[in-house]
PDB file of N, CA and C in Angstrom:
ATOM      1  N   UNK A   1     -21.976   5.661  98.346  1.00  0.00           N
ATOM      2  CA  UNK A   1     -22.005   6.966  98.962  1.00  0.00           C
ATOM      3  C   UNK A   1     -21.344   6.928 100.326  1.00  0.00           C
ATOM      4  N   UNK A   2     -20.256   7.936 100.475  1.00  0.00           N
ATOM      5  CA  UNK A   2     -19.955   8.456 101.734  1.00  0.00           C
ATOM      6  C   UNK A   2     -20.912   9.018 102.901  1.00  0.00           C
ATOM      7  N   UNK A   3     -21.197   8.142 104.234  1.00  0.00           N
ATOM      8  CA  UNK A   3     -22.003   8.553 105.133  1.00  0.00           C
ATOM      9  C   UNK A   3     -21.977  10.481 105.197  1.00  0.00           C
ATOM     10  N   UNK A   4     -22.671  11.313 105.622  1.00  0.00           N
ATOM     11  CA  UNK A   4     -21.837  12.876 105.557  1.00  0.00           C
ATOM     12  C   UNK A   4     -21.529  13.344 104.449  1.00  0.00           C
ATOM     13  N   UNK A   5     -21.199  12.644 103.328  1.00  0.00           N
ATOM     14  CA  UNK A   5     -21.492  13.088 102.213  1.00  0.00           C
ATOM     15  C   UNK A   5     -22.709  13.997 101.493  1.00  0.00           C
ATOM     16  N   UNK A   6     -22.333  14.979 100.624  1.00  0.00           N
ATOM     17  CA  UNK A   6     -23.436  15.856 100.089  1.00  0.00           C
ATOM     18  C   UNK A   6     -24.621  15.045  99.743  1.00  0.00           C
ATOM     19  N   UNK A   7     -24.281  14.016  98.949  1.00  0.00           N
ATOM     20  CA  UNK A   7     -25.285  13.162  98.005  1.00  0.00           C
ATOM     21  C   UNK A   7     -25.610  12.088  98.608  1.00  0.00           C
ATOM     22  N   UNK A   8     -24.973  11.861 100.259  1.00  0.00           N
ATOM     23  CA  UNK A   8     -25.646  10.633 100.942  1.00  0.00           C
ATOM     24  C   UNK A   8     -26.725  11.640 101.090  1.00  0.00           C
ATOM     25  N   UNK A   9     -26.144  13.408 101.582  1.00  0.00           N
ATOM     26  CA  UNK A   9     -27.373  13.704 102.908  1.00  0.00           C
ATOM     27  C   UNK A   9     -28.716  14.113 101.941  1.00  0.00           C
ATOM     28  N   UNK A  10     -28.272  14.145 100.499  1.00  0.00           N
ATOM     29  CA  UNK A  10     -29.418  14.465  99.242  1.00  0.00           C
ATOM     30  C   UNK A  10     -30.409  13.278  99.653  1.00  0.00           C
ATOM     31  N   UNK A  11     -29.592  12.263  99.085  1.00  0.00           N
ATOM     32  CA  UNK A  11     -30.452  10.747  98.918  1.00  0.00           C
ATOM     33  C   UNK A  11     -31.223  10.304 100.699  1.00  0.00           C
ATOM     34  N   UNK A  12     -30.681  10.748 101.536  1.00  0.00           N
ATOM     35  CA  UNK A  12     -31.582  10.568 102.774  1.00  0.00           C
ATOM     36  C   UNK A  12     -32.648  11.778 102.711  1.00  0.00           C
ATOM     37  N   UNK A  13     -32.485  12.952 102.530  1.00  0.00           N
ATOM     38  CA  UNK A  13     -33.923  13.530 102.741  1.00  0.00           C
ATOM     39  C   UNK A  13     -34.669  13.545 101.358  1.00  0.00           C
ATOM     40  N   UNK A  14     -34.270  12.893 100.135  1.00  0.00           N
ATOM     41  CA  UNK A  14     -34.988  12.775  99.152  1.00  0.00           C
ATOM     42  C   UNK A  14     -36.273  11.402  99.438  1.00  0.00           C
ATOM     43  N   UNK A  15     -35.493  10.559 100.312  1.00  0.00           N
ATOM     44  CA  UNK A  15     -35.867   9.274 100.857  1.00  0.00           C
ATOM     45  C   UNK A  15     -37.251  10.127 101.979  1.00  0.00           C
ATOM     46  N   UNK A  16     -36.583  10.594 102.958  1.00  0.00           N
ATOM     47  CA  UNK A  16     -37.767  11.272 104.085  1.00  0.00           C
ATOM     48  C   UNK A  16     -38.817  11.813 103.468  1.00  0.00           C
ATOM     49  N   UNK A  17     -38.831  12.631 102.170  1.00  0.00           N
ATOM     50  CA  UNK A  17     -39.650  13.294 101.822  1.00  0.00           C
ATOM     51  C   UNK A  17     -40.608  12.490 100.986  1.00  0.00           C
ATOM     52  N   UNK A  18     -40.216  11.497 100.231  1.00  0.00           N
ATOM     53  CA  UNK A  18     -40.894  10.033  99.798  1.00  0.00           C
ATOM     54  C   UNK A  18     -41.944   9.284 100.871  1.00  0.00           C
ATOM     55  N   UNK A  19     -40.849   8.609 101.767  1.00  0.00           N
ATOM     56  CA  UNK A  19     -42.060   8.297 103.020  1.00  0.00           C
ATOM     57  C   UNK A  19     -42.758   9.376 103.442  1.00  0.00           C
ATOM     58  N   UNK A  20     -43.042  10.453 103.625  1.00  0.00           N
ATOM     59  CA  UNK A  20     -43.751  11.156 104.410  1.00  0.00           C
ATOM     60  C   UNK A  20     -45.353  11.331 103.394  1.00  0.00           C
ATOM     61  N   UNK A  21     -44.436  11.681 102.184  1.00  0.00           N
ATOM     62  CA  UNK A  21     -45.487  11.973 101.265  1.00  0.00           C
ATOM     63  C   UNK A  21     -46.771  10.536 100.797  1.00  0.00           C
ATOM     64  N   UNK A  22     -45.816   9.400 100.784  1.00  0.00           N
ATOM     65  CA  UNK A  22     -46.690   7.636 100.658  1.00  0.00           C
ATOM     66  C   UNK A  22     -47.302   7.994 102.037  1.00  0.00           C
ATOM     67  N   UNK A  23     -47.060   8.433 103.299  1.00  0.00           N
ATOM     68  CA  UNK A  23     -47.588   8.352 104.352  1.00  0.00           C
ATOM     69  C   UNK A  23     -49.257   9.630 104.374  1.00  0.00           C
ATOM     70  N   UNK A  24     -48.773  10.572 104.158  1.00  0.00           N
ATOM     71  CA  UNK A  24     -49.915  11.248 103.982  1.00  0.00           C
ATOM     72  C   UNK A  24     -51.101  11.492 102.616  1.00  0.00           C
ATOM     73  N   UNK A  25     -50.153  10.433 101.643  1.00  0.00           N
ATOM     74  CA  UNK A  25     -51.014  10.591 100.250  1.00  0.00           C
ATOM     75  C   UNK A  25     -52.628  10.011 100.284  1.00  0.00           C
ATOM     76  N   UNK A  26     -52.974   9.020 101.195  1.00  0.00           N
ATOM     77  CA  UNK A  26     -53.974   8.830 101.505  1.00  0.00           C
ATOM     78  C   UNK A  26     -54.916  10.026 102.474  1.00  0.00           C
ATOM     79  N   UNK A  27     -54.541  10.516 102.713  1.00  0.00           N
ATOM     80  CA  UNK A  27     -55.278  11.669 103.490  1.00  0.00           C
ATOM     81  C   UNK A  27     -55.437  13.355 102.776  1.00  0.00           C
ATOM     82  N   UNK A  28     -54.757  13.428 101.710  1.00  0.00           N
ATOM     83  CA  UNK A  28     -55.048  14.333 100.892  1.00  0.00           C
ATOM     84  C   UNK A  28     -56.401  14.358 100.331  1.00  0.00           C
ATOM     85  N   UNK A  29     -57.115  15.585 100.618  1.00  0.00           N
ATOM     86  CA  UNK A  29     -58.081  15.766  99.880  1.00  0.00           C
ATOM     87  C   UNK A  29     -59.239  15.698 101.438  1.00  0.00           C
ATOM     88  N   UNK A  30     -59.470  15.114 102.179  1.00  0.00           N
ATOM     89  CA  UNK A  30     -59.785  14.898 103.232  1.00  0.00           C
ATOM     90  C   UNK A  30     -60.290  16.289 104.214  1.00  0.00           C
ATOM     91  N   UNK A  31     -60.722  16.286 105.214  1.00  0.00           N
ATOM     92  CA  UNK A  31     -61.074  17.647 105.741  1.00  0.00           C
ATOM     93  C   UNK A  31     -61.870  18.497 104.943  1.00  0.00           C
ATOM     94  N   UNK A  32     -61.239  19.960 105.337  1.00  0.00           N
ATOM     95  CA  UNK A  32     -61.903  21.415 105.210  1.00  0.00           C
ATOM     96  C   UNK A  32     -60.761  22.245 105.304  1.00  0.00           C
ATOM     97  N   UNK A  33     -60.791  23.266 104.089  1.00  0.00           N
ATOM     98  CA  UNK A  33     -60.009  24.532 104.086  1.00  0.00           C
ATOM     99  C   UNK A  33     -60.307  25.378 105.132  1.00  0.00           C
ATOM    100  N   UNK A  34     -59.515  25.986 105.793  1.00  0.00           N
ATOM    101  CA  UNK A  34     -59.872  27.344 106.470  1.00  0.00           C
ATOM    102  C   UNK A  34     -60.796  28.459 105.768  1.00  0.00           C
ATOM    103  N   UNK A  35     -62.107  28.486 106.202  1.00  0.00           N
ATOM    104  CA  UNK A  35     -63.029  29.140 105.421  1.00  0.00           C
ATOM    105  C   UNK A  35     -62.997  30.227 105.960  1.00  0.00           C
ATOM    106  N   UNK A  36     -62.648  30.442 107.027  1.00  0.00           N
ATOM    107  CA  UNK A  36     -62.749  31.922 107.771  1.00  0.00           C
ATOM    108  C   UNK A  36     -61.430  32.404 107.919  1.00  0.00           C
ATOM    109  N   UNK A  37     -60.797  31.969 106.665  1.00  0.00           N
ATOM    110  CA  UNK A  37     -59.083  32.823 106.268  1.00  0.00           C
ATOM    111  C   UNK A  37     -59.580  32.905 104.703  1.00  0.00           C
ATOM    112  N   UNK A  38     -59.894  34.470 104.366  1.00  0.00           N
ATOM    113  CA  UNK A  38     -60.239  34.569 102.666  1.00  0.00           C
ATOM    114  C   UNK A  38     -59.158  33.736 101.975  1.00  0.00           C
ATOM    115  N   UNK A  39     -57.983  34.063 102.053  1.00  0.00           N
ATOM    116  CA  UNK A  39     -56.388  33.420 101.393  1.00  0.00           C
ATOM    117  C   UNK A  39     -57.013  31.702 101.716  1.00  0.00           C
ATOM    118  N   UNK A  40     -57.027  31.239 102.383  1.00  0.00           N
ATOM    119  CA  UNK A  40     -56.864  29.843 102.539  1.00  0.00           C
ATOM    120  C   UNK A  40     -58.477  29.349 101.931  1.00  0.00           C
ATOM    121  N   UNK A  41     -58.914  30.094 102.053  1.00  0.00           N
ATOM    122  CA  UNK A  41     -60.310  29.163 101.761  1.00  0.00           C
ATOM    123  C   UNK A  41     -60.542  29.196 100.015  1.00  0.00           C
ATOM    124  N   UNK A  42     -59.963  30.079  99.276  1.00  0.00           N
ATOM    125  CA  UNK A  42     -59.460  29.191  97.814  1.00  0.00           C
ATOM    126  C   UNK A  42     -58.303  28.364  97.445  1.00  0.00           C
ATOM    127  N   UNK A  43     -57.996  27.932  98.837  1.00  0.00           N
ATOM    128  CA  UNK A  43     -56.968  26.580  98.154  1.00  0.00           C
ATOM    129  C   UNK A  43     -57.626  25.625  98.287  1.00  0.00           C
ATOM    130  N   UNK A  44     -56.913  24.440  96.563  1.00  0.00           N
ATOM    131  CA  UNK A  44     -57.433  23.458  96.463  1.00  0.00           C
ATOM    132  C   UNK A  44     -57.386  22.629  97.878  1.00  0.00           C
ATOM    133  N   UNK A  45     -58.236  21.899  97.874  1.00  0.00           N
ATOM    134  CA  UNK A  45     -58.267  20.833  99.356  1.00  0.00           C
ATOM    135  C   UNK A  45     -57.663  19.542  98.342  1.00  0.00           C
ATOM    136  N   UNK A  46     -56.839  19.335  97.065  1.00  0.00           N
ATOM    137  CA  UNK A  46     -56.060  18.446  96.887  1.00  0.00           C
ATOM    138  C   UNK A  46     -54.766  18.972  97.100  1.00  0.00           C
ATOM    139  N   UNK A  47     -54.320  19.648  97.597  1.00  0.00           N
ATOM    140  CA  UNK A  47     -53.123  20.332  97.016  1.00  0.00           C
ATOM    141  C   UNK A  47     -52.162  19.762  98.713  1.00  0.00           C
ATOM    142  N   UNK A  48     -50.619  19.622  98.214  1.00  0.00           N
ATOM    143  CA  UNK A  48     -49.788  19.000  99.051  1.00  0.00           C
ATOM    144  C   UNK A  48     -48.337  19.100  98.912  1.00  0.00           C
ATOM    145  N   UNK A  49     -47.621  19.699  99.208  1.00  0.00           N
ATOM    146  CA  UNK A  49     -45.994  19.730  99.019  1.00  0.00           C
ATOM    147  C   UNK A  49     -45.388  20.191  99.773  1.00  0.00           C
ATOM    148  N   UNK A  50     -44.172  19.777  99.730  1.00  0.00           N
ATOM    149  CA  UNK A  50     -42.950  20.137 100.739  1.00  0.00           C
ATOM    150  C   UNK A  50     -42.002  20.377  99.804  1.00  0.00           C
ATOM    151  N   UNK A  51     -40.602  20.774 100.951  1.00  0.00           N
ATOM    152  CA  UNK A  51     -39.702  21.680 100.435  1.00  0.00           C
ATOM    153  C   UNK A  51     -38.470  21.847 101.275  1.00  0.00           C
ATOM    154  N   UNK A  52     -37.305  21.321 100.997  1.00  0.00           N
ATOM    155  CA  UNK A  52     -36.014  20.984 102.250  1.00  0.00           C
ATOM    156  C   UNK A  52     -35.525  22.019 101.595  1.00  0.00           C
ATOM    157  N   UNK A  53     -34.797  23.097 102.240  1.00  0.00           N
ATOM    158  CA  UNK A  53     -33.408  23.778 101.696  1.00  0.00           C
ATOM    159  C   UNK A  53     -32.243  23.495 102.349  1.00  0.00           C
ATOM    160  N   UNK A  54     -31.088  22.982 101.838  1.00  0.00           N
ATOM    161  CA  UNK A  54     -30.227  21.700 102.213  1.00  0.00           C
ATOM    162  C   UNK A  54     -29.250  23.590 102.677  1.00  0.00           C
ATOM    163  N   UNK A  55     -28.036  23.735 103.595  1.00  0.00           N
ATOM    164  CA  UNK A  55     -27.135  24.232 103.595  1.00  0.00           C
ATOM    165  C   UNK A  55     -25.917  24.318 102.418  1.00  0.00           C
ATOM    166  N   UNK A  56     -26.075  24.072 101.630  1.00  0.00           N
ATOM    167  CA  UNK A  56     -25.565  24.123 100.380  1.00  0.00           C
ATOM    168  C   UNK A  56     -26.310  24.956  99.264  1.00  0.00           C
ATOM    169  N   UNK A  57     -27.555  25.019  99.543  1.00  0.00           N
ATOM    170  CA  UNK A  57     -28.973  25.430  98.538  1.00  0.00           C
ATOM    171  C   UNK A  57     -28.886  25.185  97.711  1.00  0.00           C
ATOM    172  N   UNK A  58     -29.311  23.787  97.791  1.00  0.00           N
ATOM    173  CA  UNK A  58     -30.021  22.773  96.805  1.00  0.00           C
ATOM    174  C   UNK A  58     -31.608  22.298  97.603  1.00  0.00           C
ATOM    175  N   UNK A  59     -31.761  22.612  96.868  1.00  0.00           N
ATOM    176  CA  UNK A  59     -33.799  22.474  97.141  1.00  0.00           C
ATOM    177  C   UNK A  59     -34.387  21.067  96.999  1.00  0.00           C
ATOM    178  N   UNK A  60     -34.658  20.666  97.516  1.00  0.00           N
ATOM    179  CA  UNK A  60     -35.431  19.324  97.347  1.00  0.00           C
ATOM    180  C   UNK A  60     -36.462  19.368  97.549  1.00  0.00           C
ATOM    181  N   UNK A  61     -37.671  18.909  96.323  1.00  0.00           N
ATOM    182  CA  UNK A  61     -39.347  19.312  96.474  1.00  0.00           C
ATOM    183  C   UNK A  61     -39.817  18.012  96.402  1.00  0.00           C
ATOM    184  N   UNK A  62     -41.468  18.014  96.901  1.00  0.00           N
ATOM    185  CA  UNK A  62     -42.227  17.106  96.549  1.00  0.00           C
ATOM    186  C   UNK A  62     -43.415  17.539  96.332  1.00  0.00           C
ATOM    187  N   UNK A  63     -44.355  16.597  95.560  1.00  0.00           N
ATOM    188  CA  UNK A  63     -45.659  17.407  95.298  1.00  0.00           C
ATOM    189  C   UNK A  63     -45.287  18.737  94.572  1.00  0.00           C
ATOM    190  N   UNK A  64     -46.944  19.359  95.029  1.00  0.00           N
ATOM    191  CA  UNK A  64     -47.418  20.588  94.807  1.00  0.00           C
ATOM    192  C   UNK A  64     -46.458  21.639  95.782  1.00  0.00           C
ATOM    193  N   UNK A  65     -45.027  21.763  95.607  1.00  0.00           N
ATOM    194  CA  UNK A  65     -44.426  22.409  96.620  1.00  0.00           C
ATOM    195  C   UNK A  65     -43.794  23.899  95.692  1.00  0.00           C
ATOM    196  N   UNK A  66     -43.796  23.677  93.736  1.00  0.00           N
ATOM    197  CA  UNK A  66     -43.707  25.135  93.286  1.00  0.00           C
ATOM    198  C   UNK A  66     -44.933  26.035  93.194  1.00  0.00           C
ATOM    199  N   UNK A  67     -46.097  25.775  93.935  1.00  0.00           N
ATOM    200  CA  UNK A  67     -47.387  26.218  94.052  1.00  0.00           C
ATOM    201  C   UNK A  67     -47.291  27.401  94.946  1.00  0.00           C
ATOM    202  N   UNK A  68     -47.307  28.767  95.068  1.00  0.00           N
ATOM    203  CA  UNK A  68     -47.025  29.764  95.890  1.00  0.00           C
ATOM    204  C   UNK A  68     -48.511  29.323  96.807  1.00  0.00           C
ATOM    205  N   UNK A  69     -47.980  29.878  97.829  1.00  0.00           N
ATOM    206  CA  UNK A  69     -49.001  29.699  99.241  1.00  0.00           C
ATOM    207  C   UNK A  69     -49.190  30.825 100.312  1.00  0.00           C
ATOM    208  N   UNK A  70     -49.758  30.811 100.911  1.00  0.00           N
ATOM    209  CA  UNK A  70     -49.951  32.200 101.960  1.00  0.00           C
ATOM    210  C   UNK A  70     -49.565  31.265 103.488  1.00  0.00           C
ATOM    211  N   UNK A  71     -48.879  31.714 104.282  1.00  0.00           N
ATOM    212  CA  UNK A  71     -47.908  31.159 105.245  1.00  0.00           C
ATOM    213  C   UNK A  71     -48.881  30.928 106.347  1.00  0.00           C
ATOM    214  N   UNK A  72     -49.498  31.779 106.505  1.00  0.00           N
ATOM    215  CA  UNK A  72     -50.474  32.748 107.639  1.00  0.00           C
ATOM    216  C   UNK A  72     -49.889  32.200 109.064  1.00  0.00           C
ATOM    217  N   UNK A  73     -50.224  31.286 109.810  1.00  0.00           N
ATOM    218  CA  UNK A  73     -49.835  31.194 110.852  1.00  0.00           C
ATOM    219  C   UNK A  73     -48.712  30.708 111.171  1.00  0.00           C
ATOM    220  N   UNK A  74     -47.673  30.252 109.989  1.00  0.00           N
ATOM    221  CA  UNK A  74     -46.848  29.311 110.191  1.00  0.00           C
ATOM    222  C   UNK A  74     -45.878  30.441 110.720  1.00  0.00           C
ATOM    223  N   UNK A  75     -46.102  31.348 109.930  1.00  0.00           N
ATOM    224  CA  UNK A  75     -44.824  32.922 110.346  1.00  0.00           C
ATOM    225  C   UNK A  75     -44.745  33.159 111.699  1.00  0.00           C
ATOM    226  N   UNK A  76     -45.903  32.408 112.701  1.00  0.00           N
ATOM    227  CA  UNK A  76     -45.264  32.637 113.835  1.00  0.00           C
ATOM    228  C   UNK A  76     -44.241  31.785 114.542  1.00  0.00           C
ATOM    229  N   UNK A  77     -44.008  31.056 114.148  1.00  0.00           N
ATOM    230  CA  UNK A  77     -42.459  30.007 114.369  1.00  0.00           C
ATOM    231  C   UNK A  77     -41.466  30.554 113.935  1.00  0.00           C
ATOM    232  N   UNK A  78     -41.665  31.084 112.537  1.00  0.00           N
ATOM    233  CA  UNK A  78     -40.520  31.860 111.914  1.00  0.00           C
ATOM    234  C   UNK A  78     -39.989  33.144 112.757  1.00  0.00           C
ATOM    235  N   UNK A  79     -41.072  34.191 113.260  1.00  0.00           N
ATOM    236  CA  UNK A  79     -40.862  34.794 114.429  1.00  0.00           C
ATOM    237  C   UNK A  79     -40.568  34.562 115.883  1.00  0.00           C
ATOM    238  N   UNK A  80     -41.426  33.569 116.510  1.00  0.00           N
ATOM    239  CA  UNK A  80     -40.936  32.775 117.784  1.00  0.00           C
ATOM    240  C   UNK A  80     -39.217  32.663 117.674  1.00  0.00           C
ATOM    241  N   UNK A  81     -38.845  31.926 116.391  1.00  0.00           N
ATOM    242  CA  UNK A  81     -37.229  31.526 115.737  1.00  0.00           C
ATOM    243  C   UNK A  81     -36.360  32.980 116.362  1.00  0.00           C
ATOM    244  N   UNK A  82     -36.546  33.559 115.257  1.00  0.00           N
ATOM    245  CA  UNK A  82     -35.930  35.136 115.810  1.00  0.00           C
ATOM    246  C   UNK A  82     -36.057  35.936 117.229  1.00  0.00           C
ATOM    247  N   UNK A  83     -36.963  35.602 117.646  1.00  0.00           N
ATOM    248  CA  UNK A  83     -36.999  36.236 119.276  1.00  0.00           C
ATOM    249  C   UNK A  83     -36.527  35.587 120.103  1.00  0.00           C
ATOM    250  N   UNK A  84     -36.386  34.177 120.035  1.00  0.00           N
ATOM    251  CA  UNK A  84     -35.420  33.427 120.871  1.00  0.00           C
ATOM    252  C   UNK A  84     -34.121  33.466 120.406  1.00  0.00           C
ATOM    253  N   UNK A  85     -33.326  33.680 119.382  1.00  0.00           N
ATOM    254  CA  UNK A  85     -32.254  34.126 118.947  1.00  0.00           C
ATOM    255  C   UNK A  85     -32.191  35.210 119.325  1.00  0.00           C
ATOM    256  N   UNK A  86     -32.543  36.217 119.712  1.00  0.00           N
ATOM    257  CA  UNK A  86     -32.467  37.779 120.350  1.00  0.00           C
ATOM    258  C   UNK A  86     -32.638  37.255 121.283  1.00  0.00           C
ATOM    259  N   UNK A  87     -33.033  36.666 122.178  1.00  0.00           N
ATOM    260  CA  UNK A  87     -33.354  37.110 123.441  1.00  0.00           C
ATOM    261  C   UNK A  87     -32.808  36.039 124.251  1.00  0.00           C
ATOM    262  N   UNK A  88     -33.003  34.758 123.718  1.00  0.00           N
ATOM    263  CA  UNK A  88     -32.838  32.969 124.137  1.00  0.00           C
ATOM    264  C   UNK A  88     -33.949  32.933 125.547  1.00  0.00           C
ATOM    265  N   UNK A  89     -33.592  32.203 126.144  1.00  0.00           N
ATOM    266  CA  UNK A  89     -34.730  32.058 127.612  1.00  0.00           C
ATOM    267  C   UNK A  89     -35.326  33.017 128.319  1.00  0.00           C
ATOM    268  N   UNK A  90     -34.655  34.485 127.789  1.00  0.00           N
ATOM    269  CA  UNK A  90     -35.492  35.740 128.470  1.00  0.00           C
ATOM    270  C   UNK A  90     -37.082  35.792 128.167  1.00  0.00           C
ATOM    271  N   UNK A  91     -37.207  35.474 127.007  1.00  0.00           N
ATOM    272  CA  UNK A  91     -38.308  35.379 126.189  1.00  0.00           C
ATOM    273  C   UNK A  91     -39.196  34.962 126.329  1.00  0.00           C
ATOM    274  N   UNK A  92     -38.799  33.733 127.702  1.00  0.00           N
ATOM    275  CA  UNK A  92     -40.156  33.138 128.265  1.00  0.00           C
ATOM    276  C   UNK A  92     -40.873  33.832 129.144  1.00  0.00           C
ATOM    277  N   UNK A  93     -40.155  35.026 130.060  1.00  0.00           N
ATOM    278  CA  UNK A  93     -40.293  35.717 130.716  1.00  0.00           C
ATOM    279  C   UNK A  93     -41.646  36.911 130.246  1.00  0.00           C
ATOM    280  N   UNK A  94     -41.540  36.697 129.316  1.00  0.00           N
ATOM    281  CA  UNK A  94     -42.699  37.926 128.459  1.00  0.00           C
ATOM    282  C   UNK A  94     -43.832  36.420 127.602  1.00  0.00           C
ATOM    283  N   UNK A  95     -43.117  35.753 127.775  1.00  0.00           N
ATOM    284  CA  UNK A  95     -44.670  35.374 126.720  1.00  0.00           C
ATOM    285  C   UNK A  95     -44.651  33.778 127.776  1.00  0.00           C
ATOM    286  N   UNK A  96     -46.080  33.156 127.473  1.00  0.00           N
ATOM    287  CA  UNK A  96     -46.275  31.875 128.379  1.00  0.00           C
ATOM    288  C   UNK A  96     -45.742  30.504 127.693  1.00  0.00           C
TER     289      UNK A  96
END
């Protein structure tokens, strides 16, 4: 494989998503659901997956990652994302 190559940059985050997953597979199942989020507090407490979307869109999964999910707090990064793209460093100016 060509370094920069499509199928090097496949085979490196197919690789990341391997270690991460051997890294946290022992800790699955562990804890407590968010009981005081109705949505979150019927998910399984085994449940675990990820999900790269490469600039090409090709998807690379692991685990439980075709399992639909409720985002809840994560959407605020996804928003934070967009308001600093509108705005860039003004933005700090309104929020801390």
């Amino acid at each position: 494989m060509n370094p920069g190559s499509p199928s090097s940059s496949r085979a490196d985050l197919v690789e990341v998503l391997d270690q991460v997953h051997a890294h946290v597979r022992p800790l699955i199942g562990q804890g407590k659901v968010a009981s005081y989020i109705p949505r979150l507090a019927n998910v399984p407490i085994d449940r675990f997956g990820m999900a790269v979307a490469t600039l090409e869109g090709e998807m690379i999964t692991i685990g439980a990652a075709d399992e639909p999910f409720s985002i809840q707090s994560i959407s605020k990064v996804f928003t934070l994302t967009l308001a600093l793209e509108a705005l860039g460093a003004d933005l700090w100016k309104r929020v801390g």
